[in-house]
Protein backbone atom coordinates (compact mmCIF):
# COMPACT_ATOMS: atom_id res chain seq x y z
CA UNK A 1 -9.16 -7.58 0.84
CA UNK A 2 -8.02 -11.35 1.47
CA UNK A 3 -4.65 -10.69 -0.16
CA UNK A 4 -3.95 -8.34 3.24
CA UNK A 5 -4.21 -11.26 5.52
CA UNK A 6 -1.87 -13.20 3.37
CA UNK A 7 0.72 -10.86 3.10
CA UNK A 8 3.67 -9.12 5.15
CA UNK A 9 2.20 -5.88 5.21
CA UNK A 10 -1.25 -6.30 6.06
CA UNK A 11 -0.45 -8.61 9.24
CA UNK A 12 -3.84 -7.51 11.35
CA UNK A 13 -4.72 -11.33 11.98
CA UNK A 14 -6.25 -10.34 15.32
CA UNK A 15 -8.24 -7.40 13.81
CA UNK A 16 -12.35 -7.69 13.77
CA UNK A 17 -13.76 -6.46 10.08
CA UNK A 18 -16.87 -4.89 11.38
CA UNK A 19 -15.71 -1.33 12.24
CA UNK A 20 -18.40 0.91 13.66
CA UNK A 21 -18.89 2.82 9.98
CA UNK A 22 -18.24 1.06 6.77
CA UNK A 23 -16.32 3.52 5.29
CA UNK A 24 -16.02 1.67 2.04
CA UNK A 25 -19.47 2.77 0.97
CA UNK A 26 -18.52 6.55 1.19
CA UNK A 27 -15.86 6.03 -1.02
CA UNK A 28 -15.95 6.48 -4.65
CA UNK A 29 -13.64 4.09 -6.94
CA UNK A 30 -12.94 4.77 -10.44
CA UNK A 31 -10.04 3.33 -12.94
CA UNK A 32 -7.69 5.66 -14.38
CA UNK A 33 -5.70 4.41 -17.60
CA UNK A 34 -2.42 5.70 -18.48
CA UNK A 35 -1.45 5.98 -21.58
CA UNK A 36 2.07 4.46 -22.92
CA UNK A 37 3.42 4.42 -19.30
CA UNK A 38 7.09 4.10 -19.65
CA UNK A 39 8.88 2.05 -17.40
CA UNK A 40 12.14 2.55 -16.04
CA UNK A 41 13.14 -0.50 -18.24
CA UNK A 42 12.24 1.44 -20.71
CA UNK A 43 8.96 -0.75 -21.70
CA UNK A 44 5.74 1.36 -22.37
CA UNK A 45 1.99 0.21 -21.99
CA UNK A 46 -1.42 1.23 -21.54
CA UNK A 47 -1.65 1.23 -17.47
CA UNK A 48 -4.74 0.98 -15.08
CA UNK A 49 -4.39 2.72 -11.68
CA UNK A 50 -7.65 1.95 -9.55
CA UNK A 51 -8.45 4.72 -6.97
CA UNK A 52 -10.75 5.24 -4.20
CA UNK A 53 -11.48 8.85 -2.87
CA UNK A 54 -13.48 9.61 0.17
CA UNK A 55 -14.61 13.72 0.55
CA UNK A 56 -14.90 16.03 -2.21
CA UNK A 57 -12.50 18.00 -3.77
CA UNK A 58 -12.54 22.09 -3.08
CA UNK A 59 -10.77 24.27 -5.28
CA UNK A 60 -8.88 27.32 -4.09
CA UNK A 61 -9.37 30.90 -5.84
CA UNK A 62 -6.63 30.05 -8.41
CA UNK A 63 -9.37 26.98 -9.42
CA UNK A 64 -7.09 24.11 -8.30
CA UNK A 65 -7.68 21.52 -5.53
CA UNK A 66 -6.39 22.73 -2.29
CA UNK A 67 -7.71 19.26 0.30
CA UNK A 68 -6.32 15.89 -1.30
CA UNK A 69 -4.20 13.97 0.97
CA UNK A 70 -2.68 10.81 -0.61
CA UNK A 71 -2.44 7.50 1.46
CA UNK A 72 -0.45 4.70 0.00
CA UNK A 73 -0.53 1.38 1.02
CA UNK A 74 2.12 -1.16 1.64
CA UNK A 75 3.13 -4.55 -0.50
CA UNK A 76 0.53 -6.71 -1.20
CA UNK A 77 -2.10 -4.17 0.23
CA UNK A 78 -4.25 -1.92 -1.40
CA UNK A 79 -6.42 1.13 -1.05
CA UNK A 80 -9.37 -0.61 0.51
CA UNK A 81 -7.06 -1.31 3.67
CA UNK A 82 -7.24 1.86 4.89
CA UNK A 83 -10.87 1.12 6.06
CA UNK A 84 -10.39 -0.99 8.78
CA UNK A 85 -11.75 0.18 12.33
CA UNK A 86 -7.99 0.58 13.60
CA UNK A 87 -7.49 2.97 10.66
CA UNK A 88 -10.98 4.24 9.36
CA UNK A 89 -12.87 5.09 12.84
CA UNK A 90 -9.67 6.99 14.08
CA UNK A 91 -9.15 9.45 11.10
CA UNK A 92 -12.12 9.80 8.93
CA UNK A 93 -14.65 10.72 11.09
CA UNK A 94 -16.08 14.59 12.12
CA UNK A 95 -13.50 16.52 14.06
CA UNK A 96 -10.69 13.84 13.21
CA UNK A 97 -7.65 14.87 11.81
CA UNK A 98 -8.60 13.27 8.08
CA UNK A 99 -12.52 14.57 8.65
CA UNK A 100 -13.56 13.33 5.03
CA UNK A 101 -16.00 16.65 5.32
CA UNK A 102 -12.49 18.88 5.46
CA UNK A 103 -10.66 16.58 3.05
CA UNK A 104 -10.58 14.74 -0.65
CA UNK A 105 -8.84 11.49 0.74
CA UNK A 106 -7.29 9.38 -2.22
CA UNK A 107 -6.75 6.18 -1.59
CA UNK A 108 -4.84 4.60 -4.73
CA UNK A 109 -3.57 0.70 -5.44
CA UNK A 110 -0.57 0.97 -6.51
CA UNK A 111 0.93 -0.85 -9.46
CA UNK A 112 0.83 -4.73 -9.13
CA UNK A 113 -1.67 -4.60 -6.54
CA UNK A 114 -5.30 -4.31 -5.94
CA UNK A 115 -7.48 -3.63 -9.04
CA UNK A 116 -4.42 -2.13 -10.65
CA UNK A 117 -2.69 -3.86 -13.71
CA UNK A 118 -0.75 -6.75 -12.25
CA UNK A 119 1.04 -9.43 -13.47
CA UNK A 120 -2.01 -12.08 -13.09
CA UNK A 121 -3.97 -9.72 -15.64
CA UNK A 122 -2.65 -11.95 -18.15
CA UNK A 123 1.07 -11.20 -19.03
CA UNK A 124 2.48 -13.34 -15.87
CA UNK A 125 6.55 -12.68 -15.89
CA UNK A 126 6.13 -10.81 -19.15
CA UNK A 127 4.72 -8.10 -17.16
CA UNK A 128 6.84 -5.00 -16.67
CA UNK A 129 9.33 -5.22 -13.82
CA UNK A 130 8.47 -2.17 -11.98
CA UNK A 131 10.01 -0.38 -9.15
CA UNK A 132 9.23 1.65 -6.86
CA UNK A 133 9.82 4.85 -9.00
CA UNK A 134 7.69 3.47 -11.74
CA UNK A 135 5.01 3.75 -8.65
CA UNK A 136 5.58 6.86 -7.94
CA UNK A 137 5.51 7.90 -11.45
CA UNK A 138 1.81 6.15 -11.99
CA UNK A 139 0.63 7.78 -8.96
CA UNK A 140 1.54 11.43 -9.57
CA UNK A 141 -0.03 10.70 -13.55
CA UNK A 142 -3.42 9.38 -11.76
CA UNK A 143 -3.36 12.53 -9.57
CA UNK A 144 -2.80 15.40 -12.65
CA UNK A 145 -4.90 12.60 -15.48
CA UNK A 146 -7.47 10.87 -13.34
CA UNK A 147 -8.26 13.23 -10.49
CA UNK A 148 -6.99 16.77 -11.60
CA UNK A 149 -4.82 17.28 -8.32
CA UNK A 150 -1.67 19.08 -8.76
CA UNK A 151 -0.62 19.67 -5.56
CA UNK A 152 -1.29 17.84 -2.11
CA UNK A 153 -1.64 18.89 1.41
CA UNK A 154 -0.01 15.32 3.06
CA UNK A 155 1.38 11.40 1.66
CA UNK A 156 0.84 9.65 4.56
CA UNK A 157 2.58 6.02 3.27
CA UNK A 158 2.97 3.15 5.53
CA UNK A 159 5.86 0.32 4.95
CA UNK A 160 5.96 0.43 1.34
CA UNK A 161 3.99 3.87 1.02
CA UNK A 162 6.41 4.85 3.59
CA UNK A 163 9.30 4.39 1.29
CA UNK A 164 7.09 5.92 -1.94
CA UNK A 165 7.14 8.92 0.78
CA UNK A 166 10.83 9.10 0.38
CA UNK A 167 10.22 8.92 -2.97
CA UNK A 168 8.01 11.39 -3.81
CA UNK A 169 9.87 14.02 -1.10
CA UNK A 170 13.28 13.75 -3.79
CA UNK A 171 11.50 12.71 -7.40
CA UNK A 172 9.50 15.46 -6.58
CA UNK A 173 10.33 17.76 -4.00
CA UNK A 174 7.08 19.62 -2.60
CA UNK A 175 4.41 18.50 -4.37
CA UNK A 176 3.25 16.88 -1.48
CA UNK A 177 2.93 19.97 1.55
CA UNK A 178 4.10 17.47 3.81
CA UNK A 179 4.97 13.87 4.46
CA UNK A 180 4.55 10.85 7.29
CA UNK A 181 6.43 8.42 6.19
CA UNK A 182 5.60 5.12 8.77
CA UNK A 183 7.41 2.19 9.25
CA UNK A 184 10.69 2.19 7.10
CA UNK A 185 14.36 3.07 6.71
CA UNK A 186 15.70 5.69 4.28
CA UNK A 187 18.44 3.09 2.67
CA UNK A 188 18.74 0.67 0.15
CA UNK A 189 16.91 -3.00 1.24
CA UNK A 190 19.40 -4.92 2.07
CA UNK A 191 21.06 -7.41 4.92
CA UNK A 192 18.01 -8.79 6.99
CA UNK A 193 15.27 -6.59 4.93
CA UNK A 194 16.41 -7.88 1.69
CA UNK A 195 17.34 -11.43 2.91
CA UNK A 196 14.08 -12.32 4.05
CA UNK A 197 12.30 -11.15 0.66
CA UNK A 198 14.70 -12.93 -1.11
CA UNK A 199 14.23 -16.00 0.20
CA UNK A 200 10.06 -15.77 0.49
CA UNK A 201 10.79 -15.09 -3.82
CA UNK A 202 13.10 -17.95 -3.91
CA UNK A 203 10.52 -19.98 -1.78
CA UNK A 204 8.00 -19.19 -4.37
CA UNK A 205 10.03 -19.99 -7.37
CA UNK A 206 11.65 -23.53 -6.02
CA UNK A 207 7.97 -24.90 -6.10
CA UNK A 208 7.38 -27.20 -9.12
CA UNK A 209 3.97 -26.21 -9.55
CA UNK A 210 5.63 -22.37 -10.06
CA UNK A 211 6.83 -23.70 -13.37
CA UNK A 212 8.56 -20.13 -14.50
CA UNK A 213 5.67 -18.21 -13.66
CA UNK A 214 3.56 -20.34 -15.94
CA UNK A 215 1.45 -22.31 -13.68
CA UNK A 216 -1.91 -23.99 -13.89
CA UNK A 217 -2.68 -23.81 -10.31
CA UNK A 218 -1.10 -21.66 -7.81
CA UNK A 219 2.27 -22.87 -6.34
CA UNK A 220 0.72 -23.95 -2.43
CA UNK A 221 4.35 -24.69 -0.63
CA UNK A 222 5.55 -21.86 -1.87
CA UNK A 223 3.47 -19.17 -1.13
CA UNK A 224 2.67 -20.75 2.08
CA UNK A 225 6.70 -20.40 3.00
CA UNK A 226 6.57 -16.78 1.69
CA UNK A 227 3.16 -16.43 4.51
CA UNK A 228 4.82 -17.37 6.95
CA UNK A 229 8.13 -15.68 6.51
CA UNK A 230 5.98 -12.66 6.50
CA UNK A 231 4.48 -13.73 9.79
CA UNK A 232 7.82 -13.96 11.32
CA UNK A 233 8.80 -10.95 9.55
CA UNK A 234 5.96 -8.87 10.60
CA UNK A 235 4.66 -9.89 13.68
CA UNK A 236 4.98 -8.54 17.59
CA UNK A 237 6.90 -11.57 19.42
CA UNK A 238 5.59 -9.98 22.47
CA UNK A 239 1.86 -10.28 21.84
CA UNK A 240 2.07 -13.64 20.12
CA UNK A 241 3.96 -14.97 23.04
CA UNK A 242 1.16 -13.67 25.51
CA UNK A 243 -1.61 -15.15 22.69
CA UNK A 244 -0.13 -18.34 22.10
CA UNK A 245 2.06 -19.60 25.23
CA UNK A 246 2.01 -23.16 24.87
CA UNK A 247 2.93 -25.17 21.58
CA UNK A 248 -0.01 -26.53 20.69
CA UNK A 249 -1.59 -22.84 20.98
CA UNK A 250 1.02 -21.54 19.09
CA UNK A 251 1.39 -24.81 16.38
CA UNK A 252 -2.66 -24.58 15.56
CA UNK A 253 -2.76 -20.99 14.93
CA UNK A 254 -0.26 -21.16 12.06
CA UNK A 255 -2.01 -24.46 10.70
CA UNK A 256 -5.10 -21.83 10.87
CA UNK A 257 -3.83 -19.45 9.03
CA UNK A 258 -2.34 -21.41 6.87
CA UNK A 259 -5.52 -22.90 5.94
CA UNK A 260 -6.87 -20.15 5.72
CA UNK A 261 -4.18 -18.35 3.16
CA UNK A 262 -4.72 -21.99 1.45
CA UNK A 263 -9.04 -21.38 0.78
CA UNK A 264 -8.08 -17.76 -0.91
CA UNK A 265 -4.43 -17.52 -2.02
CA UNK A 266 -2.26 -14.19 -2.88
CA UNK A 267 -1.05 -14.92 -7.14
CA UNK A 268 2.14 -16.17 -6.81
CA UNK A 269 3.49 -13.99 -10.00
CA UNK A 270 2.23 -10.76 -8.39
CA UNK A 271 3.36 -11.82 -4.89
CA UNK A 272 7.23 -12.18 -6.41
CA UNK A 273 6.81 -8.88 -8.14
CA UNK A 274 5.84 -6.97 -5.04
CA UNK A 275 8.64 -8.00 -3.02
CA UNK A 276 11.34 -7.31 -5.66
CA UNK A 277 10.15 -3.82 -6.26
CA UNK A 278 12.22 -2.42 -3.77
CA UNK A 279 15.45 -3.60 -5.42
CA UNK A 280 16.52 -0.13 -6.52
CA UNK A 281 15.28 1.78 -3.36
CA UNK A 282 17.58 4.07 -1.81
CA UNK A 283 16.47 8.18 -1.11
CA UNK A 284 19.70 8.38 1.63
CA UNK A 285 21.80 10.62 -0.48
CA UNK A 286 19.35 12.84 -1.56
CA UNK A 287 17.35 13.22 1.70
CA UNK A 288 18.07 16.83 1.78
CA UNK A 289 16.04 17.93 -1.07
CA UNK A 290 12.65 16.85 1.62
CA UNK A 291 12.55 20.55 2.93
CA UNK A 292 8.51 20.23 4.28
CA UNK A 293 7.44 19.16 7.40
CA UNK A 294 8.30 15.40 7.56
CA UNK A 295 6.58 12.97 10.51
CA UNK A 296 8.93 9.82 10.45
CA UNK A 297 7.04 7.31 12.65
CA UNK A 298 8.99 3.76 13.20
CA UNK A 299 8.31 1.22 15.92
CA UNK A 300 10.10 -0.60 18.08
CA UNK A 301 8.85 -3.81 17.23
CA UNK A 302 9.29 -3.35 14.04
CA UNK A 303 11.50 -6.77 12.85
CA UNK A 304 11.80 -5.43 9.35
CA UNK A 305 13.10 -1.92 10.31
CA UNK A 306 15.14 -2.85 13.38
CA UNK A 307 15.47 0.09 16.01
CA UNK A 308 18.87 -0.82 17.14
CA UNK A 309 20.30 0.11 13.85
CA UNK A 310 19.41 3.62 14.47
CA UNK A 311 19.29 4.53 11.02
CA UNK A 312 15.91 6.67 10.88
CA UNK A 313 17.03 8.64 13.86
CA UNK A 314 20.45 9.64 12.17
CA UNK A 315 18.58 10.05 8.38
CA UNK A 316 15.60 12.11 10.07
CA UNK A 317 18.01 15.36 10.72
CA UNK A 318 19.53 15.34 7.34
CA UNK A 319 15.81 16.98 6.53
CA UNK A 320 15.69 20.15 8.09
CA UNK A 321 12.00 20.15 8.97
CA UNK A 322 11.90 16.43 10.05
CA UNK A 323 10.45 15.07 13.08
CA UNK A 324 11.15 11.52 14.04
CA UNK A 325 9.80 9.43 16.53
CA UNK A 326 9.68 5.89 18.22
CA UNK A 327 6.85 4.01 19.50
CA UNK A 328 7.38 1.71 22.03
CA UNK A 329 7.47 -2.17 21.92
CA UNK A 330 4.54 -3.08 24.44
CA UNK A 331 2.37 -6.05 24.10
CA UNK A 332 -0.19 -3.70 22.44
CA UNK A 333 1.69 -2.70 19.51
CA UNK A 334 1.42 -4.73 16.15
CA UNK A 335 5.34 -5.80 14.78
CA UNK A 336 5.84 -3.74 11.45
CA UNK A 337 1.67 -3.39 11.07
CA UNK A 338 1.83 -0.85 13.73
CA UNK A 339 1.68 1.98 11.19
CA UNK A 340 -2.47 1.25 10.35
CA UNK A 341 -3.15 1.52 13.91
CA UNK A 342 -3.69 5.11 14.59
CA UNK A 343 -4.19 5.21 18.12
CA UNK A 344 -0.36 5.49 18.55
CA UNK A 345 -0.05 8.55 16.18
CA UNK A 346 -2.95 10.59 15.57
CA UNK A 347 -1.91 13.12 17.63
CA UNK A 348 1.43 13.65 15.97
CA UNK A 349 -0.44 13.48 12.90
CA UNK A 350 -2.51 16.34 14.14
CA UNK A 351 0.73 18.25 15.27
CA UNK A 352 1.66 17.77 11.30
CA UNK A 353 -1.44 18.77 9.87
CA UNK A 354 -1.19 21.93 12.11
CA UNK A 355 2.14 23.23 10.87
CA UNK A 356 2.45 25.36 8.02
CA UNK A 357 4.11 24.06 4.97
């Protein structure tokens, strides 16, 4: 869990961890190995996807599993995020639109992250360079191998599980009944998106103590660049302006989270690897091949994905069965970590669950 305050993705600094349920101990984690995973760089080894599932699978009259929704996290998260309060107590609980009583919720880490092989496992920059269809590919072989689910009813992906959604929709068009893809574009990273990863790798890599990936302690003026690029990156200017009016406010927060990211830092090998994933990203010419139901959820907050581009809301109706909307930028809202709080969009999710496939 401490790599989510560290990182881009998982920016919920001002979020309690005592949620009314701890939803962690109804889940069930188990590690599923793949065997001679190829790569798209065409390397092949032995490969550990961790998984959590919450519910119990039921199986339909033709004997296959007919409740698993998929939720995939973003870069540098993992499964366990999606039990915070702001997520867990929204969704999970009876009558909610995820009721884990109605629903096998799986809740993998994705390659590179969480208690899935990694680069700090040992191999450092010897590790495979995955992408984000080598995810993809892991996490539809831990659904058939692992779990036995050959079909699912919803991805919900948020940020980089947002793109997978994209993903999965064209690699492999309805395996998944439908899709809410939440905060991200349909294009290739690149200008401000790709810049700012770039330089948080770059950041990373400049440090001395880095030493080619082969350190002896982790590289502290590095990462700690990288953090707070992906405070800059990720964060509502709105709410940390009301929070943190006056420069010294403002100046000793970051030297408390910076501390903080100091007492329990991210690995700077797997940090580089999960921004770089995206690299080869880009579903726009294919988007046409997503025929389900398709909730596109973006914010207007959102630094990373910028609104005034109006790229999602052109991309959404080249998918016939699309839906796209817009939250608002209010002082509520959370920058790009908007998508885990689903107060703003249960009740679209609802309206998704609700249509048929």
């Amino acid at each position: 869990m401490r790599k989510l305050i560290l990182l881009l993705f998982a920016l919920l600094f001002a979020t309690p961890l005592h949620a009314a349920e701890d939803w962690s101990k109804r889940g069930t984690e188990k590690d599923v190995t793949l065997k001679q995973f190829r790569f798209g760089t065409g390397e092949v080894m032995d490969l550990r996807i961790h998984v959590t599932t919450l519910g119990t699978p039921h199986r339909g009259a033709n004997g296959e599993i007919d409740n698993a929704v998929m939720i995939l996290h973003g870069t540098g998260g993992s499964g366990w995020q999606f039990f915070r309060p702001q997520f867990a107590d929204e969704l999970y609980g009876p009558g909610q639109v995820l009721d884990i009583s109605k629903w096998y919720v799986i809740l993998p880490d994705n390659i590179g992250h969480g208690k899935s092989s990694k680069p700090s496992d040992g191999m450092r920059m010897a590790f495979p360079r995955y992408d984000y269809d080598d995810m993809v590919d892991a996490q539809k072989r831990m659904l058939s191998e692992g779990l036995g689910v050959n079909s699912l009813q919803l991805i919900l992906g948020t940020s980089m599980g947002c793109m997978h959604g994209f993903v999965w929709g064209e690699r492999y068009p309805g395996f998944a009944r439908r899709l809410a893809p939440f905060a991200c574009n349909a294009v290739e990273i690149a200008g401000r998106n790709r810049m700012w990863r770039k330089m948080s790798i770059d950041a990373i890599k400049a440090d001395p103590l880095w030493n080619g990936g082969s350190y002896t302690q982790q590289p502290e003026q590095g990462l700690r660049t990288a953090n707070d690029l992906g405070l800059i990156a990720g964060g509502n200017a709105w709410d940390l302006q009301v929070q943190y009016p006056a420069r010294d406010k403002a100046e000793a927060y970051l030297a408390e989270r910076d501390a903080m990211a100091a007492k329990n830092p991210t690995d700077a090998n797997d940090q580089i690897y999960q921004l770089d994933s995206s690299r080869n990203y880009n579903p726009a010419a294919k988007l046409g091949l997503i025929r389900v139901p398709v909730l596109w959820i973006n914010s207007s907050d959102d630094f990373i994905n910028p609104p005034e581009l109006g790229l999602a809301q052109k991309q959404a109706r080249q998918m016939p069965r699309a839906r796209f909307i817009l939250i608002p930028y209010s002082p509520d809202t959370k920058g790009h970590g908007t998508h885990t709080w689903a107060k703003f969009w249960k009740k679209d999710l609802a309206k998704l669950m609700a249509t048929k496939p």
